[in-house]
N, C-alpha and C. Protein backbone atom coordinates (compact mmCIF):
# COMPACT_ATOMS: atom_id res chain seq x y z
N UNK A 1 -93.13 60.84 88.15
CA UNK A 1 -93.10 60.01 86.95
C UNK A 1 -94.51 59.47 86.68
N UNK A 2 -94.71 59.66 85.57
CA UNK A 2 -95.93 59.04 85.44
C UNK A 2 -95.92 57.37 84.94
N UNK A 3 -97.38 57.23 85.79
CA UNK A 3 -97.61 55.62 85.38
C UNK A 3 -97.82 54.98 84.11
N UNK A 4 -97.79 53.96 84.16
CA UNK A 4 -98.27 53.46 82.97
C UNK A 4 -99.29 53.34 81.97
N UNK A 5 -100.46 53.33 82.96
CA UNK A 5 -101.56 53.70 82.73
C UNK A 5 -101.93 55.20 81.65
N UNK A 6 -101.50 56.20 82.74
CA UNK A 6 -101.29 57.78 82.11
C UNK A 6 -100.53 57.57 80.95
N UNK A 7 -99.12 56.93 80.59
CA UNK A 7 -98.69 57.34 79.67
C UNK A 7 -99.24 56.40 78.07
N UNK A 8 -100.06 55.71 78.63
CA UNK A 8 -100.85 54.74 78.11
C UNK A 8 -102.42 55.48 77.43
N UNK A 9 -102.87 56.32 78.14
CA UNK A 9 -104.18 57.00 78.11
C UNK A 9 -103.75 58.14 76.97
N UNK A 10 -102.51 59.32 77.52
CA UNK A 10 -102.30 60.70 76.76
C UNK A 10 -101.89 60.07 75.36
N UNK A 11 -101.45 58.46 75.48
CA UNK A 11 -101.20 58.11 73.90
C UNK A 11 -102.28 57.81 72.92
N UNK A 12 -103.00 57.40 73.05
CA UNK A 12 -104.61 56.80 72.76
C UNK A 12 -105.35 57.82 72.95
N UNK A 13 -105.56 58.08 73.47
CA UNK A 13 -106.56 59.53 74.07
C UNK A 13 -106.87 60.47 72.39
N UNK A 14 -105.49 60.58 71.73
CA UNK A 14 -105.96 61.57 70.44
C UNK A 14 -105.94 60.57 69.41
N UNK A 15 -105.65 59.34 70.13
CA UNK A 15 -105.83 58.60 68.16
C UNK A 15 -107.53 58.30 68.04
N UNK A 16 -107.56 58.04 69.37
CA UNK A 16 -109.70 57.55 69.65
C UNK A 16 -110.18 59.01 69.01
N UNK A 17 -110.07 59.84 69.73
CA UNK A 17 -110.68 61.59 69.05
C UNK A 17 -110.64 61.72 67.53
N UNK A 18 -109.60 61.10 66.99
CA UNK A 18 -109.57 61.65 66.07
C UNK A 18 -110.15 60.96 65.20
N UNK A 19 -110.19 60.13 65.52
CA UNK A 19 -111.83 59.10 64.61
C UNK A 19 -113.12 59.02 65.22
N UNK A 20 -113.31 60.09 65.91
CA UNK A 20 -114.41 60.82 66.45
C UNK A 20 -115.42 59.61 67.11
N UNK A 21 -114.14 59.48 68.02
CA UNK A 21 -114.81 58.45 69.65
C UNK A 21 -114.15 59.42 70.38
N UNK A 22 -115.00 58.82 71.65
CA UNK A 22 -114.18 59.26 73.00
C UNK A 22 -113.86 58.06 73.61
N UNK A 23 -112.26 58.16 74.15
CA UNK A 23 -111.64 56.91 75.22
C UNK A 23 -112.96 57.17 76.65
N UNK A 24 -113.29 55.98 77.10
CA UNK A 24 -114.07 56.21 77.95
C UNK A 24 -113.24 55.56 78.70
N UNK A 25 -112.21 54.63 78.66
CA UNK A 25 -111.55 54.22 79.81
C UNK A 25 -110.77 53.38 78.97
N UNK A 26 -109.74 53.08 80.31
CA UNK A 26 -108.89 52.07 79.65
C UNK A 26 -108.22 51.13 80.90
N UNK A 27 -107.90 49.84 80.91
CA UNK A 27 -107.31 49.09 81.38
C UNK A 27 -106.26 48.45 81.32
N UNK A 28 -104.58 48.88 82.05
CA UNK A 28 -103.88 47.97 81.52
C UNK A 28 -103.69 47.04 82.86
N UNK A 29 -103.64 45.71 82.37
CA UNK A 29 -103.21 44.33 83.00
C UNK A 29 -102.71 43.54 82.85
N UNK A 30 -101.57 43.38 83.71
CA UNK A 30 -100.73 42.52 84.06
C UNK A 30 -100.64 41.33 85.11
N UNK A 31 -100.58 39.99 83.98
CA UNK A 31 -100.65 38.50 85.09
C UNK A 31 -99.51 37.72 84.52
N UNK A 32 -98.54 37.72 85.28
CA UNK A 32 -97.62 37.08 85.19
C UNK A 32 -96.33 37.74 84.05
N UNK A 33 -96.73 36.63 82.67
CA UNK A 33 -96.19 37.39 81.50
C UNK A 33 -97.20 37.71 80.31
N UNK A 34 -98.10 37.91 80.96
CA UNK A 34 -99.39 37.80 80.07
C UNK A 34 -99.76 39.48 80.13
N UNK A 35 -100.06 40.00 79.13
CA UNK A 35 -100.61 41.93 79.37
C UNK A 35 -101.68 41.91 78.59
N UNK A 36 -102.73 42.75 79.17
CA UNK A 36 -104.11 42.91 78.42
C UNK A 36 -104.38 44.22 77.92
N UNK A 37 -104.31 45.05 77.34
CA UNK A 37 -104.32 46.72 77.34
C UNK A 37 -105.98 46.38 76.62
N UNK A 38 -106.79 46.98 77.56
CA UNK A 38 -108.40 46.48 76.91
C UNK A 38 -108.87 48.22 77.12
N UNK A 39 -109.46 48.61 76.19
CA UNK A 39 -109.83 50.19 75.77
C UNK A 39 -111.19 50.39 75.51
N UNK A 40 -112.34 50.92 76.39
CA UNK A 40 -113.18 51.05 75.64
C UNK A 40 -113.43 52.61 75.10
N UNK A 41 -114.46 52.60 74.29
CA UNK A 41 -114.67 53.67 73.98
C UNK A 41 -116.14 54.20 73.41
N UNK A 42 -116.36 55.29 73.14
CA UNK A 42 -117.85 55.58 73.24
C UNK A 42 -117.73 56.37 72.19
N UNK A 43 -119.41 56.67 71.95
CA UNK A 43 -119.33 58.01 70.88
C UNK A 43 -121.00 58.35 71.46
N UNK A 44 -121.29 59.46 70.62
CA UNK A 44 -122.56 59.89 70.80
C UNK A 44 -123.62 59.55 70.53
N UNK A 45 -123.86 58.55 70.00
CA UNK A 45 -124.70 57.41 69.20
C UNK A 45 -124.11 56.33 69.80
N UNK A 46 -123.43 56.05 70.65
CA UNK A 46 -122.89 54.79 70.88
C UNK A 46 -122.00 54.41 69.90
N UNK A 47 -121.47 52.68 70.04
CA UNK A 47 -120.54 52.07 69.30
C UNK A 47 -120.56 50.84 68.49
N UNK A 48 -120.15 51.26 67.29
CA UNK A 48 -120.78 49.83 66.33
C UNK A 48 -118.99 49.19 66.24
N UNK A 49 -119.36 47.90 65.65
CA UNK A 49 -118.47 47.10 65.71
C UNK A 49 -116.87 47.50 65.10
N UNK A 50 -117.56 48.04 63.53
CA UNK A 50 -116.76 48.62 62.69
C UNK A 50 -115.63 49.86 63.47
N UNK A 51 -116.76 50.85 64.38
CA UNK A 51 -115.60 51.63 64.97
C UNK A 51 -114.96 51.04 66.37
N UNK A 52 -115.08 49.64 66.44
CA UNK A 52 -114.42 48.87 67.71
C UNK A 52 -112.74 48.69 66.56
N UNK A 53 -113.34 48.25 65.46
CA UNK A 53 -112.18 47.37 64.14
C UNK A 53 -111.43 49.12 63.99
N UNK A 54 -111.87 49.87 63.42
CA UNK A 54 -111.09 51.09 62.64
C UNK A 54 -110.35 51.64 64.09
N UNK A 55 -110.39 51.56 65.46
CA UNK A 55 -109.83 52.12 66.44
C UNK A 55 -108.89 51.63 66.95
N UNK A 56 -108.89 50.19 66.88
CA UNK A 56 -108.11 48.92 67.02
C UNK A 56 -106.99 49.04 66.38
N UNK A 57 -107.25 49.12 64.57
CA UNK A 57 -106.22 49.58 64.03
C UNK A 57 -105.09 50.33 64.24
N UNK A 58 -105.57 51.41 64.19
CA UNK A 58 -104.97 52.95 64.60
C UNK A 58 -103.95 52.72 65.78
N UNK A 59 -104.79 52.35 66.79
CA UNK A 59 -103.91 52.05 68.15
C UNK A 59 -102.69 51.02 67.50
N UNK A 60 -103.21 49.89 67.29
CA UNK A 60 -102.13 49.27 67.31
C UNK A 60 -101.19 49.89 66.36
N UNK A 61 -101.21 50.48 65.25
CA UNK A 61 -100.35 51.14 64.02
C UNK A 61 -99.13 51.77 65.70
N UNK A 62 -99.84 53.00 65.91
CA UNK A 62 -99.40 53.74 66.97
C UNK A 62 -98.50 53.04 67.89
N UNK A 63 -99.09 51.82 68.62
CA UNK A 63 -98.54 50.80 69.79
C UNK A 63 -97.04 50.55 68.96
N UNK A 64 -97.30 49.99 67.74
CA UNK A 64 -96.03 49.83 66.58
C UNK A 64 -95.22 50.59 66.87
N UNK A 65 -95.31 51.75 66.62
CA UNK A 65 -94.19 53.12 66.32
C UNK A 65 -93.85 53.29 67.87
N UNK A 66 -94.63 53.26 68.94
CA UNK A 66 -94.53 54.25 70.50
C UNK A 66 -93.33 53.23 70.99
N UNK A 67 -94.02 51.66 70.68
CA UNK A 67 -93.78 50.65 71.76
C UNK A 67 -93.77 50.88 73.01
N UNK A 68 -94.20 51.24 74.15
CA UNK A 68 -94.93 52.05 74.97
C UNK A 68 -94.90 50.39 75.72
N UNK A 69 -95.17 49.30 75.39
CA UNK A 69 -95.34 48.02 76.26
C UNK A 69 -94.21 46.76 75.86
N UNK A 70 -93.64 46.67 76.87
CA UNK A 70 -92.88 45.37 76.96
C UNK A 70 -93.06 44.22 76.50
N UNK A 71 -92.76 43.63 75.62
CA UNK A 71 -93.00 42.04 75.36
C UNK A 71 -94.45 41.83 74.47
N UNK A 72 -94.86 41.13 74.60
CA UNK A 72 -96.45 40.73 74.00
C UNK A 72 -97.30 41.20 74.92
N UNK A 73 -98.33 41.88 73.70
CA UNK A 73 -99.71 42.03 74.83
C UNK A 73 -101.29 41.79 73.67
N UNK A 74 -102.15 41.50 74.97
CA UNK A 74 -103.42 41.50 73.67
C UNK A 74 -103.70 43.10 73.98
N UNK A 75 -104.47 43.24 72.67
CA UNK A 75 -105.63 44.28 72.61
C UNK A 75 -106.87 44.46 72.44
N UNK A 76 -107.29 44.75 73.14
CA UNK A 76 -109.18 44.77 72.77
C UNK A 76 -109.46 46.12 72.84
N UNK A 77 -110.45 46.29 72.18
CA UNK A 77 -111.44 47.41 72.00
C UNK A 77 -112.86 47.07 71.93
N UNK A 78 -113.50 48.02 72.50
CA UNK A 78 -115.11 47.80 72.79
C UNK A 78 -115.36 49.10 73.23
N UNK A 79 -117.20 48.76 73.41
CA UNK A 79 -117.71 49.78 73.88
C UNK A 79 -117.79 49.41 75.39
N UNK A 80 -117.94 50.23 76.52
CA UNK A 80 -118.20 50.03 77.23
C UNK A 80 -119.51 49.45 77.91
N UNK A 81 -120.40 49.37 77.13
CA UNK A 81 -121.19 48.50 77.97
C UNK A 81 -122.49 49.30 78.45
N UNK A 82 -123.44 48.23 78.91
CA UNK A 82 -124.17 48.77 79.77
C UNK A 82 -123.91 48.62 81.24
N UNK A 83 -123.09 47.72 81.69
CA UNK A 83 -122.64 47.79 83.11
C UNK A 83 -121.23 48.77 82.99
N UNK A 84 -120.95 49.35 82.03
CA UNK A 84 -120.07 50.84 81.78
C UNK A 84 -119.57 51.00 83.19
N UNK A 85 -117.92 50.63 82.92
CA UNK A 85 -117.23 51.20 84.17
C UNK A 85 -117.04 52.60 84.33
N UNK A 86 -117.12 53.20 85.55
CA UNK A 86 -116.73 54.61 85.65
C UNK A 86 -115.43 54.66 86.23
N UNK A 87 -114.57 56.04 86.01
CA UNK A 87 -112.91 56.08 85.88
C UNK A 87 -112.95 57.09 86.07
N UNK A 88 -114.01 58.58 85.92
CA UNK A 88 -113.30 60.40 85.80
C UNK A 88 -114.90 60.42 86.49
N UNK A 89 -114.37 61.53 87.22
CA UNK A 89 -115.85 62.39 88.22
C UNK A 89 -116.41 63.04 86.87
N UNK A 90 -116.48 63.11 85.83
CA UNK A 90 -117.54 63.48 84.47
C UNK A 90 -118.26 62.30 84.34
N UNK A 91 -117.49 61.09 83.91
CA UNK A 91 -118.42 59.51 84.15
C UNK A 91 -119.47 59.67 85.27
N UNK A 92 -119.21 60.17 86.60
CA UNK A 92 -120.57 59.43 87.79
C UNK A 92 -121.09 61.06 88.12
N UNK A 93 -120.72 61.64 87.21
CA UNK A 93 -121.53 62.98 87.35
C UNK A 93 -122.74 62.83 86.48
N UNK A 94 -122.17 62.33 85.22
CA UNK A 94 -123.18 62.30 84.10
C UNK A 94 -124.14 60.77 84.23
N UNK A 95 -123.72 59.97 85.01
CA UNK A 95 -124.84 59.02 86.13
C UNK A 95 -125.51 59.17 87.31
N UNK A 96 -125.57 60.54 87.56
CA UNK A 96 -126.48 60.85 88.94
C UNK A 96 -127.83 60.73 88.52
N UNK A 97 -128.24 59.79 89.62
CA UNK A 97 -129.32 59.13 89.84
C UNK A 97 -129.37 57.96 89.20
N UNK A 98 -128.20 57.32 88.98
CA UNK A 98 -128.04 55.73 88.31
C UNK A 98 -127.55 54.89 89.98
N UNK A 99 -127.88 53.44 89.21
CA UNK A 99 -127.68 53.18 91.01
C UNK A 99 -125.81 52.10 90.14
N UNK A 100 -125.01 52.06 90.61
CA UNK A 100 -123.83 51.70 90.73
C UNK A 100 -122.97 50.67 91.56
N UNK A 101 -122.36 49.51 91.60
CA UNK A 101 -122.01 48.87 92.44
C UNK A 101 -120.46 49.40 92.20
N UNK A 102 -119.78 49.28 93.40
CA UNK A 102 -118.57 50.16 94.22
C UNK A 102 -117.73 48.86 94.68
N UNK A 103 -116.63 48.94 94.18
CA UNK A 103 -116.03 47.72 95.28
C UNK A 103 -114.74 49.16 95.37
N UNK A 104 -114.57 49.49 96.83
CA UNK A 104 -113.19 50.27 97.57
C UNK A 104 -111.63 49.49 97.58
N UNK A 105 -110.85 50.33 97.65
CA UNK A 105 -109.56 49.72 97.44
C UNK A 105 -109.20 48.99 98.95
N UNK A 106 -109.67 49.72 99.68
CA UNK A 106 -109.59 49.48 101.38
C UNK A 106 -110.89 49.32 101.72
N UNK A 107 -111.10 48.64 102.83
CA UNK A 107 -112.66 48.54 103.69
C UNK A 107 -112.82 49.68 104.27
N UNK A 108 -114.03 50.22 104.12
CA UNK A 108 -114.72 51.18 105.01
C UNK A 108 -115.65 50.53 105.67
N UNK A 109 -115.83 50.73 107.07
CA UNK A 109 -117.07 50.43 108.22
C UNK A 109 -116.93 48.85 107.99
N UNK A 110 -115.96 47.93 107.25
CA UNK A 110 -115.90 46.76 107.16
C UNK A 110 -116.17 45.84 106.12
N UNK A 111 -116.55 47.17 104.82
CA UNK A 111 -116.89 47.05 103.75
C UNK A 111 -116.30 47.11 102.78
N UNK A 112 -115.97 46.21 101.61
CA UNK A 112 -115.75 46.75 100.67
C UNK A 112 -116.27 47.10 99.24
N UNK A 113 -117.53 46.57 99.56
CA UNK A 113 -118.44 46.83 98.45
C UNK A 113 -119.91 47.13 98.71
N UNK A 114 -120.23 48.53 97.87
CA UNK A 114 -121.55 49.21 97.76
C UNK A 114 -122.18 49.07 96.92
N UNK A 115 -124.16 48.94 97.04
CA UNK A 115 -124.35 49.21 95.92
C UNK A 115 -125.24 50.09 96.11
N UNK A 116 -125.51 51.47 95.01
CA UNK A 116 -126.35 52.71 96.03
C UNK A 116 -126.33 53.19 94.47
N UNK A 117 -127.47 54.23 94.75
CA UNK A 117 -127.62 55.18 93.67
C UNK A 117 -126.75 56.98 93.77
N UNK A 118 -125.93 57.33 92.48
CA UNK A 118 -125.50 57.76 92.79
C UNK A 118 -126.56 59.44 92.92
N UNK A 119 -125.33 60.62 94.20
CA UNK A 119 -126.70 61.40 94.17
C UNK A 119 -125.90 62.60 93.83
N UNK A 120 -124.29 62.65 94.02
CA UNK A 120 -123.70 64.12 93.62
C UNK A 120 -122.04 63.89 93.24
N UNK A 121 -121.73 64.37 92.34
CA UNK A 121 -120.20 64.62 92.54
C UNK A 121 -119.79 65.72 92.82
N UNK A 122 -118.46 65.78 93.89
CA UNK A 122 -117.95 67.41 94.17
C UNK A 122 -116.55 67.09 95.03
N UNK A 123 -115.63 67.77 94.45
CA UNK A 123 -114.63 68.25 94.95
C UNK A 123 -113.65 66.69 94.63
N UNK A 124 -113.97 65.60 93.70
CA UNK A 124 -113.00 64.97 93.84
C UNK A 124 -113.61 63.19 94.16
N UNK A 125 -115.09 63.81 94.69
CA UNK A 125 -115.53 62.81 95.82
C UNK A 125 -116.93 62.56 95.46
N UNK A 126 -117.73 60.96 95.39
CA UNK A 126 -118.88 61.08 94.74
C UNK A 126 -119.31 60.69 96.32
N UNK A 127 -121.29 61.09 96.11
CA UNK A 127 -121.94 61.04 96.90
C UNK A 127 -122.55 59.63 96.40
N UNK A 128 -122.74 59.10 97.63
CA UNK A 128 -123.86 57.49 96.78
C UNK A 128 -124.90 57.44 97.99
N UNK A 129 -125.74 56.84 97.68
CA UNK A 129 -127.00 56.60 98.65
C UNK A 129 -126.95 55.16 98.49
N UNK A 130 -126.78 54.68 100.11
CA UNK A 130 -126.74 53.49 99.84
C UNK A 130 -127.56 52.69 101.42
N UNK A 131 -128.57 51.54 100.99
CA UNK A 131 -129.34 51.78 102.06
C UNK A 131 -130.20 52.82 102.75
N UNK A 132 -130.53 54.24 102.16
CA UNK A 132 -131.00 55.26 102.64
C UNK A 132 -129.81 56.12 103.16
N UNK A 133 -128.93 55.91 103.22
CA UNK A 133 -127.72 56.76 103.86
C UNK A 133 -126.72 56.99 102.72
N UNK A 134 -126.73 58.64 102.72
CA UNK A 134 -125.81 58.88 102.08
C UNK A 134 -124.36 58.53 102.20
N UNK A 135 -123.39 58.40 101.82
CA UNK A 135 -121.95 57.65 101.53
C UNK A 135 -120.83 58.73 100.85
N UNK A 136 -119.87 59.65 101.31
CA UNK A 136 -119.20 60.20 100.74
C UNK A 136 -117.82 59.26 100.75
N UNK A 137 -117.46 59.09 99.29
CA UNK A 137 -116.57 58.37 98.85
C UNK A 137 -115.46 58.77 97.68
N UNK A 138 -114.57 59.13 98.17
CA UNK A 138 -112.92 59.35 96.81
C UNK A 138 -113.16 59.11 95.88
N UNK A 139 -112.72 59.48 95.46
CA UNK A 139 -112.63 58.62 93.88
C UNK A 139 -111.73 57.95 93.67
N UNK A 140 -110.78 58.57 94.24
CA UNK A 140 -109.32 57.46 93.98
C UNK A 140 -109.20 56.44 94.82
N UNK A 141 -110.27 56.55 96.07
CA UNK A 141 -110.51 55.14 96.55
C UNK A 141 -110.95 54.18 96.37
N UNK A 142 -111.71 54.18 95.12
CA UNK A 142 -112.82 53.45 94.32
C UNK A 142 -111.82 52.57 93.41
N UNK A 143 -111.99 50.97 93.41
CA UNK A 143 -111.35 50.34 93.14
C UNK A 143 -112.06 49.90 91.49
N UNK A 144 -113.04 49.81 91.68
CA UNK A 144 -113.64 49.43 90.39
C UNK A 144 -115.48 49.87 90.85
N UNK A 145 -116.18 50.43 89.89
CA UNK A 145 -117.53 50.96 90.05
C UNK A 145 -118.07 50.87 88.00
N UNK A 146 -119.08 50.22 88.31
CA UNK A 146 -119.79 49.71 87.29
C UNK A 146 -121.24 50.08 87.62
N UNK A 147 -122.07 50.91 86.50
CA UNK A 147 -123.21 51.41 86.34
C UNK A 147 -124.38 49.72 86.42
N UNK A 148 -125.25 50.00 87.01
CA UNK A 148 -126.38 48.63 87.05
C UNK A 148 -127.39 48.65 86.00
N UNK A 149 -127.30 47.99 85.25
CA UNK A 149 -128.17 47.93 84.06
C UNK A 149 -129.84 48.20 84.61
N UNK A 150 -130.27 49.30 83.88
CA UNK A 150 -131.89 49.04 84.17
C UNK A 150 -132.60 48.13 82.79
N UNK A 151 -132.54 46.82 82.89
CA UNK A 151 -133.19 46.14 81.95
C UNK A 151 -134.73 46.29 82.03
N UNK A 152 -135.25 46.57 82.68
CA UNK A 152 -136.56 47.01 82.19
C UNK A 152 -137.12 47.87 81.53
N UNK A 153 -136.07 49.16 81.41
CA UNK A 153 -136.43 50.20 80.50
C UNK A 153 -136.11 49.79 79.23
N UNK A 154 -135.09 48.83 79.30
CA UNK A 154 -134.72 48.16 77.74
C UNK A 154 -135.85 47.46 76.95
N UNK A 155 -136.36 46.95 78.03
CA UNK A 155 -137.35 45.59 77.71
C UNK A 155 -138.40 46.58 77.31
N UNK A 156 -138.73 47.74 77.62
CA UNK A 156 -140.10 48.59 77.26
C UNK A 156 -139.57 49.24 76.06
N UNK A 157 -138.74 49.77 75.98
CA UNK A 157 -138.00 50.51 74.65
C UNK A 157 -137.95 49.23 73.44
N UNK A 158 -137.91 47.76 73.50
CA UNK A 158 -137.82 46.61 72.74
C UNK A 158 -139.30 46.86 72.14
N UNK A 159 -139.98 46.65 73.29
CA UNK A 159 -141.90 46.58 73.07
C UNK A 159 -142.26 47.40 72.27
N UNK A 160 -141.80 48.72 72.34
CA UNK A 160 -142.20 50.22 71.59
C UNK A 160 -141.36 49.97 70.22
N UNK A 161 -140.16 49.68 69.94
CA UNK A 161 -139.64 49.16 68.27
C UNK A 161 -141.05 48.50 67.82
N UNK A 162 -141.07 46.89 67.90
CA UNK A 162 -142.13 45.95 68.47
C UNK A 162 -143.71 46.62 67.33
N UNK A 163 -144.05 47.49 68.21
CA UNK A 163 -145.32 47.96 68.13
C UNK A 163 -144.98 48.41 67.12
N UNK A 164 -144.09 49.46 66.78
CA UNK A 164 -144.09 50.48 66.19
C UNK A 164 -144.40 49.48 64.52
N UNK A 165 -143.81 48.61 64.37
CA UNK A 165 -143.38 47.85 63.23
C UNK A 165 -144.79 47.25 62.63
């Protein structure tokens, strides 16, 4: 049977496409009687506000008709970010050589949180360098992993607008 999540994603998944985003992830959460279904999403140029509003729509039209969730829930839409969570081995494939903080579902070596640059994905399983030592790690063990902003390349890319002007 599939989860909630999944049947949550294959629903959304073609309404985001078809207003030419991609679902980059999605979150559903549950506290108490409170539900959050928070969606981000991306495009190739990135994400302006307007296609946060026109995607929002859609979903919820959809959420209307599926009802797919119990009771009240909020919805958000966004882009993901520059601390951009990763969710599919295409996400931390297409970040090799980004450095990433890792919190595991379980402790490893006593740990449950890494922060390392990533160096390979394969078979399921990302490679991270962490401390100088490589780290082979699940993916499905990975509890939550968020890309580390390089603000300094921002801050030089600001300077170069800047000049240019």
């Amino acid at each position: 049977m599939a989860s909630k999540q999944e049947i949550l994603h294959n629903l959304i998944e073609p309404v985001v496409a078809s207003l030419g985003c991609e679902l980059w992830g999605l979150e559903y959460l549950t506290q108490g009687r409170y539900t959050t279904l928070r969606i981000f999403i991306d495009g190739p140029s990135g994400v302006s506000l307007e296609d946060c509003e026109k995607v929002s729509r859609q979903i919820s039209a959809v959420m209307d008709v599926e009802d797919p969730i119990d009771g009240e829930y909020t919805l958000e839409v966004s882009s993901p970010g520059m601390d951009r969570p990763l969710y599919a081995p295409s996400h931390y494939a297409r970040y090799v050589g980004e450095t990433v903080n890792v919190r595991l579902r379980m402790a490893r070596d006593g740990r449950r949180r890494f922060k390392g640059e990533i160096v390979k994905v394969e078979n399921g399983d990302v490679v991270i360098n962490v401390e100088g030592k490589d780290l082979l790690l699940p993916i499905d063990a990975i509890d939550k992993a968020n890309i580390v902003p390089r603000y300094d390349e921002i801050i030089s890319k600001i300077d170069e607008l800047k000049e240019k002007k």
